[in-house]
C-alpha atoms as a PDB file:
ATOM      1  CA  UNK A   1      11.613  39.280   7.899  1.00  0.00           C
ATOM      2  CA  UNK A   2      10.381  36.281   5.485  1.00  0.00           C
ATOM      3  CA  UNK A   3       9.774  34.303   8.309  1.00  0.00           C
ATOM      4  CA  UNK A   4       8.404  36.667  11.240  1.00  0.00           C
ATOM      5  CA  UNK A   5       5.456  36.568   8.286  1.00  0.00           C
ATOM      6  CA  UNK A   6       5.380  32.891   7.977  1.00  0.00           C
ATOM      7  CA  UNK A   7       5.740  32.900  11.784  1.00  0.00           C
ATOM      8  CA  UNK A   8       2.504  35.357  11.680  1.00  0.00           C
ATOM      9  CA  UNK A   9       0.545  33.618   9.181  1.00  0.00           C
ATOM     10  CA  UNK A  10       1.219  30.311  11.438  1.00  0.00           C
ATOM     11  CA  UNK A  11       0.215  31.700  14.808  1.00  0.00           C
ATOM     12  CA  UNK A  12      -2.948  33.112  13.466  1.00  0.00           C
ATOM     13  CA  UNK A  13      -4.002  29.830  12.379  1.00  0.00           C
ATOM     14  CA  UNK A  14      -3.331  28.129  15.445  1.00  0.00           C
ATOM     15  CA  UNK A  15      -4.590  31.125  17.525  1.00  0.00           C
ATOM     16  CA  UNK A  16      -8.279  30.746  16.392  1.00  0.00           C
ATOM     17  CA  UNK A  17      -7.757  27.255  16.571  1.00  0.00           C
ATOM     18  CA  UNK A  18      -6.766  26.376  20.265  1.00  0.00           C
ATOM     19  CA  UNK A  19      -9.945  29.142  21.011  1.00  0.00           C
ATOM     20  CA  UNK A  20     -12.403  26.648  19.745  1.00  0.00           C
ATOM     21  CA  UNK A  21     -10.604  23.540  21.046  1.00  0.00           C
ATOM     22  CA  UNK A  22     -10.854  25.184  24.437  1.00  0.00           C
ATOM     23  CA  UNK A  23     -13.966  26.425  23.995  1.00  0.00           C
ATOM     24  CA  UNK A  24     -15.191  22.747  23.342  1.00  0.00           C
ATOM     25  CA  UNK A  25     -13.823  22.001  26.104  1.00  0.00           C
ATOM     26  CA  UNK A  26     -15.360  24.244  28.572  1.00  0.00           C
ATOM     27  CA  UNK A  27     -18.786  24.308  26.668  1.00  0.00           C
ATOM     28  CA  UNK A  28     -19.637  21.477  24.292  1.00  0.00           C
ATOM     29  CA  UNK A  29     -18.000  18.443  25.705  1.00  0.00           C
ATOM     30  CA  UNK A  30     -19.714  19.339  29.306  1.00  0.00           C
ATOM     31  CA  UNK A  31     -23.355  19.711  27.420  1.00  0.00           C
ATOM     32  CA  UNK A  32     -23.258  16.280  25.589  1.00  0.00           C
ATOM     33  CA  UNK A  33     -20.896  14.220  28.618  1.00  0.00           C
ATOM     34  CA  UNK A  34     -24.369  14.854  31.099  1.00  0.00           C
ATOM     35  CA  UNK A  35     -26.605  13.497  28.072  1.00  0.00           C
ATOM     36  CA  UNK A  36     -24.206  10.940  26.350  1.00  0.00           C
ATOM     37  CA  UNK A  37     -21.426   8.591  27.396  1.00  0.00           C
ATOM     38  CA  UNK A  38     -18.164   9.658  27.854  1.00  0.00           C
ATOM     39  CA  UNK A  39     -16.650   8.161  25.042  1.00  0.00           C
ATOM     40  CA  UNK A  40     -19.284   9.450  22.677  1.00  0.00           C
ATOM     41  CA  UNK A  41     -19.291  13.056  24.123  1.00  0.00           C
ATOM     42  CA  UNK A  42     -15.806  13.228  23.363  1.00  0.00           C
ATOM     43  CA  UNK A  43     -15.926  11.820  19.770  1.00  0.00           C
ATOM     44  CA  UNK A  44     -18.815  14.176  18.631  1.00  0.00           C
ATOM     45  CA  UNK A  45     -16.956  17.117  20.292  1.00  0.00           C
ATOM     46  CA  UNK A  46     -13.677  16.306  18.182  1.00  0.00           C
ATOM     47  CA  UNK A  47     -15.640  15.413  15.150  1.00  0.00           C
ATOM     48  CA  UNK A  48     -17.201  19.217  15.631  1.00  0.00           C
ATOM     49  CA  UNK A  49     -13.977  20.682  16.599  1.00  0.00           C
ATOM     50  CA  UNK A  50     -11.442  19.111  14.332  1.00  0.00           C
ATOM     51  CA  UNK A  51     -14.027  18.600  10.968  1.00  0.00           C
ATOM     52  CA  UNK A  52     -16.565  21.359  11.402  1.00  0.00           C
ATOM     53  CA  UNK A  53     -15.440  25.043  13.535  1.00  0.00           C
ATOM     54  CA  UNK A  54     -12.053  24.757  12.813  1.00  0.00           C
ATOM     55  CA  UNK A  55     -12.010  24.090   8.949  1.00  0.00           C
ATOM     56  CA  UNK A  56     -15.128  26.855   9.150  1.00  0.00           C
ATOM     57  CA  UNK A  57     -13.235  29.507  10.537  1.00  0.00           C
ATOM     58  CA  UNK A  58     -10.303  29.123   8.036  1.00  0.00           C
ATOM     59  CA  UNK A  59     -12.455  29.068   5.376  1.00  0.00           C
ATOM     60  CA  UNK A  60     -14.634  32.520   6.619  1.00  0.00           C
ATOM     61  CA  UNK A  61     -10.928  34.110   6.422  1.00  0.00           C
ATOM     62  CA  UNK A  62     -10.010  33.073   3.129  1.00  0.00           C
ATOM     63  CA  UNK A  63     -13.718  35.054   1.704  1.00  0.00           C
ATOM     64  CA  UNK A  64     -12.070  38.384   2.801  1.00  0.00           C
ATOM     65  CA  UNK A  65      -8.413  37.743   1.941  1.00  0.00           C
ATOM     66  CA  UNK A  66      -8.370  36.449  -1.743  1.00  0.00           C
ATOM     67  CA  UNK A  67      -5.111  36.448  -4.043  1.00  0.00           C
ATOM     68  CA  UNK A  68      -5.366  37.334  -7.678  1.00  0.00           C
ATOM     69  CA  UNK A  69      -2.330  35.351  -8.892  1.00  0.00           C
ATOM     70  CA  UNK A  70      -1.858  31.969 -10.639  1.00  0.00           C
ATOM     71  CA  UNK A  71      -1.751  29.694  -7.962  1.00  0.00           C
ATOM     72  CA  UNK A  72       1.543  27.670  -7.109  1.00  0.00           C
ATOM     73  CA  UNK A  73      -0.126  25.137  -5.346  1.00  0.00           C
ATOM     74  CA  UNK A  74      -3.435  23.859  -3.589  1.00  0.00           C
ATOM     75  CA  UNK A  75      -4.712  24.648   0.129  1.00  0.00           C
ATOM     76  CA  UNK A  76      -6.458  22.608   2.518  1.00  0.00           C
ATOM     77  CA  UNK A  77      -9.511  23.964   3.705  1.00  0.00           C
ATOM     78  CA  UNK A  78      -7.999  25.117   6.826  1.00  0.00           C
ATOM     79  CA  UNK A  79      -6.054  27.059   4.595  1.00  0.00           C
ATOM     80  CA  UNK A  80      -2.503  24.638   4.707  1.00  0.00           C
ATOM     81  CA  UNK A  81      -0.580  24.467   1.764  1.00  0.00           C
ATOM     82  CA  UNK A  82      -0.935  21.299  -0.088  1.00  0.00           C
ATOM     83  CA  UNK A  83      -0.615  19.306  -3.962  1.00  0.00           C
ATOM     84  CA  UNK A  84       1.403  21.703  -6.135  1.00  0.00           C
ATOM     85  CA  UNK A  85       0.069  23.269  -9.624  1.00  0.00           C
ATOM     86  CA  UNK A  86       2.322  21.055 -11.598  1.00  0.00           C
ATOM     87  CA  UNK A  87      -0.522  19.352 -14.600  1.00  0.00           C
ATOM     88  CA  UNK A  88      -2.896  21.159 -17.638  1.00  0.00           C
ATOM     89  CA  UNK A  89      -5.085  19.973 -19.833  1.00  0.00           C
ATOM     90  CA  UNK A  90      -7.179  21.971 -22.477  1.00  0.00           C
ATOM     91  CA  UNK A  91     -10.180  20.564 -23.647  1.00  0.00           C
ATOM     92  CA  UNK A  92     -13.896  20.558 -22.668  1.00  0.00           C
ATOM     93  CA  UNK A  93     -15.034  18.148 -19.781  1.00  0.00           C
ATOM     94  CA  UNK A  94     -16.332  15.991 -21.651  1.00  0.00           C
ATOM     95  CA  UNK A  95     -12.960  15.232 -23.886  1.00  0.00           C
ATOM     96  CA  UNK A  96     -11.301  15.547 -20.809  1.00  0.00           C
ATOM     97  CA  UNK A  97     -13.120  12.474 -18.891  1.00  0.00           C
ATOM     98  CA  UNK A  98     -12.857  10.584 -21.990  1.00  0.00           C
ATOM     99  CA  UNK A  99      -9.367  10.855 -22.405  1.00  0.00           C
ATOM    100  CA  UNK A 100      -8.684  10.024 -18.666  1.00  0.00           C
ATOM    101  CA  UNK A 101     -10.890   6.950 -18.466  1.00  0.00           C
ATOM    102  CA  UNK A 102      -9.009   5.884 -21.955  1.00  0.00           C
ATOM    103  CA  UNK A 103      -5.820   6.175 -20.076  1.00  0.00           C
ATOM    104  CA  UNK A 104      -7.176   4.527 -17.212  1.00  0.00           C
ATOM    105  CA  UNK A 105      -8.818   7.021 -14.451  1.00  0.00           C
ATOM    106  CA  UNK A 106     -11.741   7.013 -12.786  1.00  0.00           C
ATOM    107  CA  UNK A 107     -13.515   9.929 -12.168  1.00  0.00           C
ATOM    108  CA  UNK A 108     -13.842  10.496  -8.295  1.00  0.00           C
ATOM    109  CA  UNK A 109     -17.467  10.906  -6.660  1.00  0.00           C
ATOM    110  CA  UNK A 110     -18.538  13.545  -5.032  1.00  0.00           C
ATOM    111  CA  UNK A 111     -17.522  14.249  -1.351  1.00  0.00           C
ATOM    112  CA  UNK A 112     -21.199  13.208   0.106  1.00  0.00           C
ATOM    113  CA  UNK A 113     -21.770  11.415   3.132  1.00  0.00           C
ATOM    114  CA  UNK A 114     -23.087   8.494   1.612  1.00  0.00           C
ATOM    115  CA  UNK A 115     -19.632   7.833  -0.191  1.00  0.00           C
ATOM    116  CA  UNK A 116     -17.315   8.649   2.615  1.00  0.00           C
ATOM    117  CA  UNK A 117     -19.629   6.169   4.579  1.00  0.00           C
ATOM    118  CA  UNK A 118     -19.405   3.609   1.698  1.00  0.00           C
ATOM    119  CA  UNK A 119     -15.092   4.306   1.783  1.00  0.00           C
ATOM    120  CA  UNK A 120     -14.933   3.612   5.255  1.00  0.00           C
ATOM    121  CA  UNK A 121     -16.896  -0.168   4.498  1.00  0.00           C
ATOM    122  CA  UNK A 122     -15.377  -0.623   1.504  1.00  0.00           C
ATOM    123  CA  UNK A 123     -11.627  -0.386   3.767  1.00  0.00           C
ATOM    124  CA  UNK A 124     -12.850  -1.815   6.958  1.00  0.00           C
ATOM    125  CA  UNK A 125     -13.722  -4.771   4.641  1.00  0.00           C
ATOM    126  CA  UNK A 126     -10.634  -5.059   2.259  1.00  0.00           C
ATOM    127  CA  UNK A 127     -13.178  -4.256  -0.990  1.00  0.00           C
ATOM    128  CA  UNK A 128     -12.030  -2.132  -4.118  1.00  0.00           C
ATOM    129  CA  UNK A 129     -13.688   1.882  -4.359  1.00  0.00           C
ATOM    130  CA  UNK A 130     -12.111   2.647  -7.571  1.00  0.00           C
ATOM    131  CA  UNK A 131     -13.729   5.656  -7.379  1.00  0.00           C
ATOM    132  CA  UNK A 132     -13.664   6.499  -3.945  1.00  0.00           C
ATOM    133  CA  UNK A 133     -14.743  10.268  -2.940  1.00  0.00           C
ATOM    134  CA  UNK A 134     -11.462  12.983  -2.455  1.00  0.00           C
ATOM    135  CA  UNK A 135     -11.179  14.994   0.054  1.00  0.00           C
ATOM    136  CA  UNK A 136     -11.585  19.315  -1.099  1.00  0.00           C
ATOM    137  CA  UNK A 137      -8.893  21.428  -1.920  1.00  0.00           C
ATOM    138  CA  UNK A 138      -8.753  24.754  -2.911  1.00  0.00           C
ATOM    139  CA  UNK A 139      -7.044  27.312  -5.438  1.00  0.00           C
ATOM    140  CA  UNK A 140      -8.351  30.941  -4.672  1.00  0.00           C
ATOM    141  CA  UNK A 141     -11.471  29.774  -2.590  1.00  0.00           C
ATOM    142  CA  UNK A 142     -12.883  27.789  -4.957  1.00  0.00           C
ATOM    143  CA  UNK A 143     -12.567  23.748  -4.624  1.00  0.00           C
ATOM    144  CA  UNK A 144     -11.785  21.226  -7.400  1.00  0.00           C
ATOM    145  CA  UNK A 145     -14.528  21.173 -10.159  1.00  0.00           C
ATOM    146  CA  UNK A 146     -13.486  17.050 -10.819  1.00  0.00           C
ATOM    147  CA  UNK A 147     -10.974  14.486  -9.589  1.00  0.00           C
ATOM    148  CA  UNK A 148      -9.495  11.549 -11.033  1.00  0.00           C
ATOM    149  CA  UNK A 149      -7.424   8.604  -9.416  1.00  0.00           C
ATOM    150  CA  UNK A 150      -5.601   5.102 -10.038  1.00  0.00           C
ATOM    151  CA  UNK A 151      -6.314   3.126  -6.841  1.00  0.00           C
ATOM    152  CA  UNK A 152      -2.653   0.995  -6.841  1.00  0.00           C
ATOM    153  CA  UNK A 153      -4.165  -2.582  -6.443  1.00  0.00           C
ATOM    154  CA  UNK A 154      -1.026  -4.062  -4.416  1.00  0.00           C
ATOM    155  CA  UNK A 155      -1.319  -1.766  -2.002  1.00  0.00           C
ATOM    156  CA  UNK A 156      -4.051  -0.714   0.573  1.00  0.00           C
ATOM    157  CA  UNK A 157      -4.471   3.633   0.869  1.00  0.00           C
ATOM    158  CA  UNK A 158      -2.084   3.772  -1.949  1.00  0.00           C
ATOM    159  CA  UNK A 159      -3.711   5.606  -5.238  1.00  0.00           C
ATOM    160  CA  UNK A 160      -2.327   7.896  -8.336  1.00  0.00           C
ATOM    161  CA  UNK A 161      -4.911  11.070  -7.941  1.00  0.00           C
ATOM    162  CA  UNK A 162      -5.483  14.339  -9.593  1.00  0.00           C
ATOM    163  CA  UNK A 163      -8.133  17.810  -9.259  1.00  0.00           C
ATOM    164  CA  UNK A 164      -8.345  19.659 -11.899  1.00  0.00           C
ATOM    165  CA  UNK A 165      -9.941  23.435 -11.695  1.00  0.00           C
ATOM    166  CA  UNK A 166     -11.248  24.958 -14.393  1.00  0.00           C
ATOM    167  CA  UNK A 167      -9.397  28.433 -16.187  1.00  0.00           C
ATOM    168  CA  UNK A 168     -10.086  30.839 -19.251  1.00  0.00           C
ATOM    169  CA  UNK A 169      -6.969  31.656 -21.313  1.00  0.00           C
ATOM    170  CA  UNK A 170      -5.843  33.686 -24.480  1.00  0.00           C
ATOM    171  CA  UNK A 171      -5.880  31.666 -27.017  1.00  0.00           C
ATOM    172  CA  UNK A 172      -4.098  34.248 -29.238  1.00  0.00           C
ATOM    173  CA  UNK A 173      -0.126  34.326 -28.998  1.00  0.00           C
ATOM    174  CA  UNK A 174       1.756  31.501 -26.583  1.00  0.00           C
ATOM    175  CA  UNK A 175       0.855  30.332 -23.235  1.00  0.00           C
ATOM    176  CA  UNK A 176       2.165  31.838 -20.404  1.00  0.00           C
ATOM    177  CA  UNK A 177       1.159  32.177 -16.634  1.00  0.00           C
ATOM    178  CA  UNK A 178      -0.196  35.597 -17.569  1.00  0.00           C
ATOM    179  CA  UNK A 179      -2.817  34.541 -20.055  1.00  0.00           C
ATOM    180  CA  UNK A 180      -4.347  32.240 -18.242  1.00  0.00           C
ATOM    181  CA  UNK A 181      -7.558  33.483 -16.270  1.00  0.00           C
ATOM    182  CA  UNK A 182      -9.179  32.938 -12.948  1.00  0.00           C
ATOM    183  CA  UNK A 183     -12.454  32.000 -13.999  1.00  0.00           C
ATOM    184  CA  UNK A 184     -15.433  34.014 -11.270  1.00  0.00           C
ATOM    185  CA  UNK A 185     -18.680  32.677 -11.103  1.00  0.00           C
ATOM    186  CA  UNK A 186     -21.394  31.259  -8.500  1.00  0.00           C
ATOM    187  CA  UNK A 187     -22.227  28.006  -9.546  1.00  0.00           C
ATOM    188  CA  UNK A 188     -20.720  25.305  -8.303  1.00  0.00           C
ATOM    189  CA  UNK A 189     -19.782  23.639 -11.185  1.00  0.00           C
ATOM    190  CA  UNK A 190     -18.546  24.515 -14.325  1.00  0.00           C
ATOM    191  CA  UNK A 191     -21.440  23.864 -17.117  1.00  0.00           C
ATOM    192  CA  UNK A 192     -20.832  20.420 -19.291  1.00  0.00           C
ATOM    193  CA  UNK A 193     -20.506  22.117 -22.243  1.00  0.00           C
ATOM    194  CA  UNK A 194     -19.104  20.250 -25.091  1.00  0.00           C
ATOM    195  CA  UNK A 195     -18.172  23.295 -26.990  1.00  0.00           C
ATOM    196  CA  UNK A 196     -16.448  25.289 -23.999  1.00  0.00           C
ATOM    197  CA  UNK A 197     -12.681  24.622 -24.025  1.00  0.00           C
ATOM    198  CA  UNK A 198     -11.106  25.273 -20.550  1.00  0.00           C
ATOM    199  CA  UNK A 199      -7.617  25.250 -19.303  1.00  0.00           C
ATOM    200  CA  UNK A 200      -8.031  22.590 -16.174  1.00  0.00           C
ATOM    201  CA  UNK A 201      -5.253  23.394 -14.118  1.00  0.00           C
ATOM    202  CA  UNK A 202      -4.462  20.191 -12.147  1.00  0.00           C
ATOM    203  CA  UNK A 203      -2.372  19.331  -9.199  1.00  0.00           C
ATOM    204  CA  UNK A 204      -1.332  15.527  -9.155  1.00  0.00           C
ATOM    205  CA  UNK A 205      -0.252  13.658  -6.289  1.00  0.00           C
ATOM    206  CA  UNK A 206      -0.025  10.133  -5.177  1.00  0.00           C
ATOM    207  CA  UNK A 207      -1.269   8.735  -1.842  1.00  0.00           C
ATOM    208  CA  UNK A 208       1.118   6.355  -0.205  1.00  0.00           C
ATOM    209  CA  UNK A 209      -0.570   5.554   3.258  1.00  0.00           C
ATOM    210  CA  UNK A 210      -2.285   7.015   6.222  1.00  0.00           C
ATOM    211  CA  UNK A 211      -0.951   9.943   8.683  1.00  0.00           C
ATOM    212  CA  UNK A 212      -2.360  12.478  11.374  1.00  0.00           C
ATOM    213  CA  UNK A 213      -2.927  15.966  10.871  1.00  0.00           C
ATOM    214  CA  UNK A 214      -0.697  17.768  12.747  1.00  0.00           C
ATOM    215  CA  UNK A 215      -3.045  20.887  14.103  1.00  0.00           C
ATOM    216  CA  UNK A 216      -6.185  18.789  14.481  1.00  0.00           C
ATOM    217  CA  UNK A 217      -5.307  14.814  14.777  1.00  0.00           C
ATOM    218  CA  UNK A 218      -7.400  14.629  11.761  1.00  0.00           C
ATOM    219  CA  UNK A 219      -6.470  11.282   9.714  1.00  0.00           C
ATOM    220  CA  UNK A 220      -5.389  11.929   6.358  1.00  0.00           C
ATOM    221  CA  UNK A 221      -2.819  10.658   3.169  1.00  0.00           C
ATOM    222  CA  UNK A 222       0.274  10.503   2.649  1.00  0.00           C
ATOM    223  CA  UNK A 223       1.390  11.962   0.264  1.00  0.00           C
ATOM    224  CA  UNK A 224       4.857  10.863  -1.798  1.00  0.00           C
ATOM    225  CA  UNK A 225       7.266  13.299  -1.955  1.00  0.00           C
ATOM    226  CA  UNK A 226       7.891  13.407  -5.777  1.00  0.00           C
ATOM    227  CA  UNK A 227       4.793  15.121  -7.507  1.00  0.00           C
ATOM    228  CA  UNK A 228       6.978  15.730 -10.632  1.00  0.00           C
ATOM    229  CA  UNK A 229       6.820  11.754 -11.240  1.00  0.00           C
ATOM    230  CA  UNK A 230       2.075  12.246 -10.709  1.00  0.00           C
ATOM    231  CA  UNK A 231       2.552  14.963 -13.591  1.00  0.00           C
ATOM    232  CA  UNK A 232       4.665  13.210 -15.770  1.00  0.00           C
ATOM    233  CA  UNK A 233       2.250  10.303 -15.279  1.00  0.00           C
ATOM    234  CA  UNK A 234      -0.650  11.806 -16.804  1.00  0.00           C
ATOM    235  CA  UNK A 235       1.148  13.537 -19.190  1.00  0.00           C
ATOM    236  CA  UNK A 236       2.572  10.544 -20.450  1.00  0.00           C
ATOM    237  CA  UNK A 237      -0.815   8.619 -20.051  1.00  0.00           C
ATOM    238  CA  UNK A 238      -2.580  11.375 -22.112  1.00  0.00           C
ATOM    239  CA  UNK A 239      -0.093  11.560 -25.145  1.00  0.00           C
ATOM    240  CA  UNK A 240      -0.013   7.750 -25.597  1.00  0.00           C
ATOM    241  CA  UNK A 241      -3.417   8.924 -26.463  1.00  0.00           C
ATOM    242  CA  UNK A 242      -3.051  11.115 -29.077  1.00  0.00           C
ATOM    243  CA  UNK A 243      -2.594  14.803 -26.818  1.00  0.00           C
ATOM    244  CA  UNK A 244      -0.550  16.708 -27.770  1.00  0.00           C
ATOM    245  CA  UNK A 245       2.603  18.561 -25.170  1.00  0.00           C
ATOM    246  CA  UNK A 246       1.796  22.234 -25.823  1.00  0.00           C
ATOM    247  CA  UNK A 247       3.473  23.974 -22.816  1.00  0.00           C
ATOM    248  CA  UNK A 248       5.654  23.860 -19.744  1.00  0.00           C
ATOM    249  CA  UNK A 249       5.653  27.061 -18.045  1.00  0.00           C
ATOM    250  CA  UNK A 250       7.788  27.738 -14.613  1.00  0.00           C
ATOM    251  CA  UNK A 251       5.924  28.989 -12.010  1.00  0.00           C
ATOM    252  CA  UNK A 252       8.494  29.515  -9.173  1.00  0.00           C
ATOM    253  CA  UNK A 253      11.809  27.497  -9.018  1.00  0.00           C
ATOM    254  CA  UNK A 254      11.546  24.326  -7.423  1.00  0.00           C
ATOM    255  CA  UNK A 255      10.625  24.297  -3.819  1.00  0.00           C
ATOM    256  CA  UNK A 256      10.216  21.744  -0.975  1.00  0.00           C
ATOM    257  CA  UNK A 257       7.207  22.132   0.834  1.00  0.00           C
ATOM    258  CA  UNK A 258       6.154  21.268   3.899  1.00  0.00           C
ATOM    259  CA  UNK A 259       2.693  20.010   4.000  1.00  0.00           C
ATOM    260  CA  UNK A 260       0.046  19.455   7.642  1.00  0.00           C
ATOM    261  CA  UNK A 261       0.940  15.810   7.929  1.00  0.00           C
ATOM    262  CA  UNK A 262       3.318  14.626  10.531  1.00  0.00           C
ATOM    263  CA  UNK A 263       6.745  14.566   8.697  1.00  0.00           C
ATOM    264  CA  UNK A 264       5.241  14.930   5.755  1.00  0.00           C
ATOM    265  CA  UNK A 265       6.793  17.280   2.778  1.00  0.00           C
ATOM    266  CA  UNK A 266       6.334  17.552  -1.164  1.00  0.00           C
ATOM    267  CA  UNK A 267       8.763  18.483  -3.481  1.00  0.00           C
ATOM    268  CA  UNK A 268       8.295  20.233  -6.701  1.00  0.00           C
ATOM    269  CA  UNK A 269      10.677  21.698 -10.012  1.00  0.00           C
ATOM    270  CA  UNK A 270       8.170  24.074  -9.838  1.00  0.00           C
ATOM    271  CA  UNK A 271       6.894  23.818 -13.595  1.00  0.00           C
ATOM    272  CA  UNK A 272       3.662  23.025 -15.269  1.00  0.00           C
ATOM    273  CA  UNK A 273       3.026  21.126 -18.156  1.00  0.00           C
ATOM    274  CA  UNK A 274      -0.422  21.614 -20.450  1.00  0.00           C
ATOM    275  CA  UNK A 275      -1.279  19.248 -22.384  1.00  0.00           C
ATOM    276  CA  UNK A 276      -4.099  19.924 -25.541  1.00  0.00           C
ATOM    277  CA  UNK A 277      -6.555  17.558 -26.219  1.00  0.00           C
END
């Protein structure tokens, strides 16, 4: 039964998805091959396809379906699983940056065009983005509210990186999964308020080369395997500077996941450890 679902869930992603490729097909590529050259037609129609309906469509779902629990892991906007829920920190965003760029993390820009055009340059010509824009993912709709990363000097497309989403949480009795809360709101970041404390639930993973997508030929990272060793990284990083370990909860035993990138999986114990700042 557990995997006529997953078999479900599957085939009405790919469903929607084979619609629009054919439907570029038949009506976009034909409209811009009699204005454009060939080669260009086709690149703007999988550009559309691949980076805009697709991803769109996924996304329009996930507005009407929404889950109330504490996320095990990330999604892709397409709606793929992704980086586990494996890092916390509590602390306001400002003692959070600080303590990451102490430890060595840059903060990640945002995800405008003008930076994704500036990390293409900066890798066509071999030059250091430190700070190089991530890509979005999601826990319950909402994308990551900031991103850190290490960008591994000896190696090209290889980087330590981290998105951390802002949570509420009880701060009477211990931690558990149940007393942290889903924080709802419209704007689309949390205010830089150096008296809020949040619970930033993070999901750390480390980039390790290029792959394709395997629903859309999109390029993407890959991703190592072991995102226990990303957590235990910043964890590590962060008490060297004076956090301190409050928590490790277990969210689901551990679990090998399969992730959209051609023979690409992560693997997980499953547990998340908060850190207090």
């Amino acid at each position: 039964m557990q995997y006529i679902v997953r078999f479900g869930k599957r085939l009405a992603v790919l469903l929607p998805g084979l619609a629009i490729a054919i439907f570029s097909y038949y009506q976009i590529f034909p409209t811009l091959d009699k204005r454009l050259n060939g080669v260009v037609a086709f690149l703007i129609t999988y550009i559309l396809a691949a980076y805009v309906l697709i991803p769109a469509l996924t996304r329009l779902v996930s507005i009407f379906v929404r889950h109330k629990h504490l996320p095990v892991y990330s999604v892709t906007p397409d709606g793929y699983a992704s980086d586990p829920v494996n890092v916390g920190i509590i602390g306001t965003r400002k003692q959070m940056i600080r303590a990451m760029r102490n430890a060595g993390w840059e903060v990640a820009d945002d995800h405008s065009l003008a930076n994704i055009w500036r990390e293409v340059i900066s890798s066509l010509l071999r030059v250091p983005y430190p700070a190089a824009p991530m890509s979005n993912l999601y826990l319950l709709g909402r994308k990551q509210d900031i991103g850190f990363e290490i960008q591994i000097s000896d190696r090209w497309w290889h980087r330590h990186h981290v998105r951390f989403w802002a949570t509420d949480y009880d701060r009477e009795g211990q931690l558990t999964a149940d007393s942290i809360h889903w924080i709802p709101r419209k704007n689309k970041r949390v205010p830089n308020d150096d008296e809020q404390r949040y619970l930033w639930l993070g999901a750390a993973s480390k980039d390790v080369g290029l792959a394709l997508i395997k629903h859309n030929a999109q390029l993407t990272h890959m991703i190592h395997p072991d995102t226990d060793a990303e957590r235990d990284l910043i964890v590590d990083h962060l008490e060297i500077d004076g956090a301190t370990h409050c928590a490790t909860l277990t969210l689901a035993k551990p679990y090998r996941l399969n992730n959209r990138a051609w023979s690409g999986y992560l693997q997980t114990d499953g547990k998340l450890k908060i850190v207090e700042l």
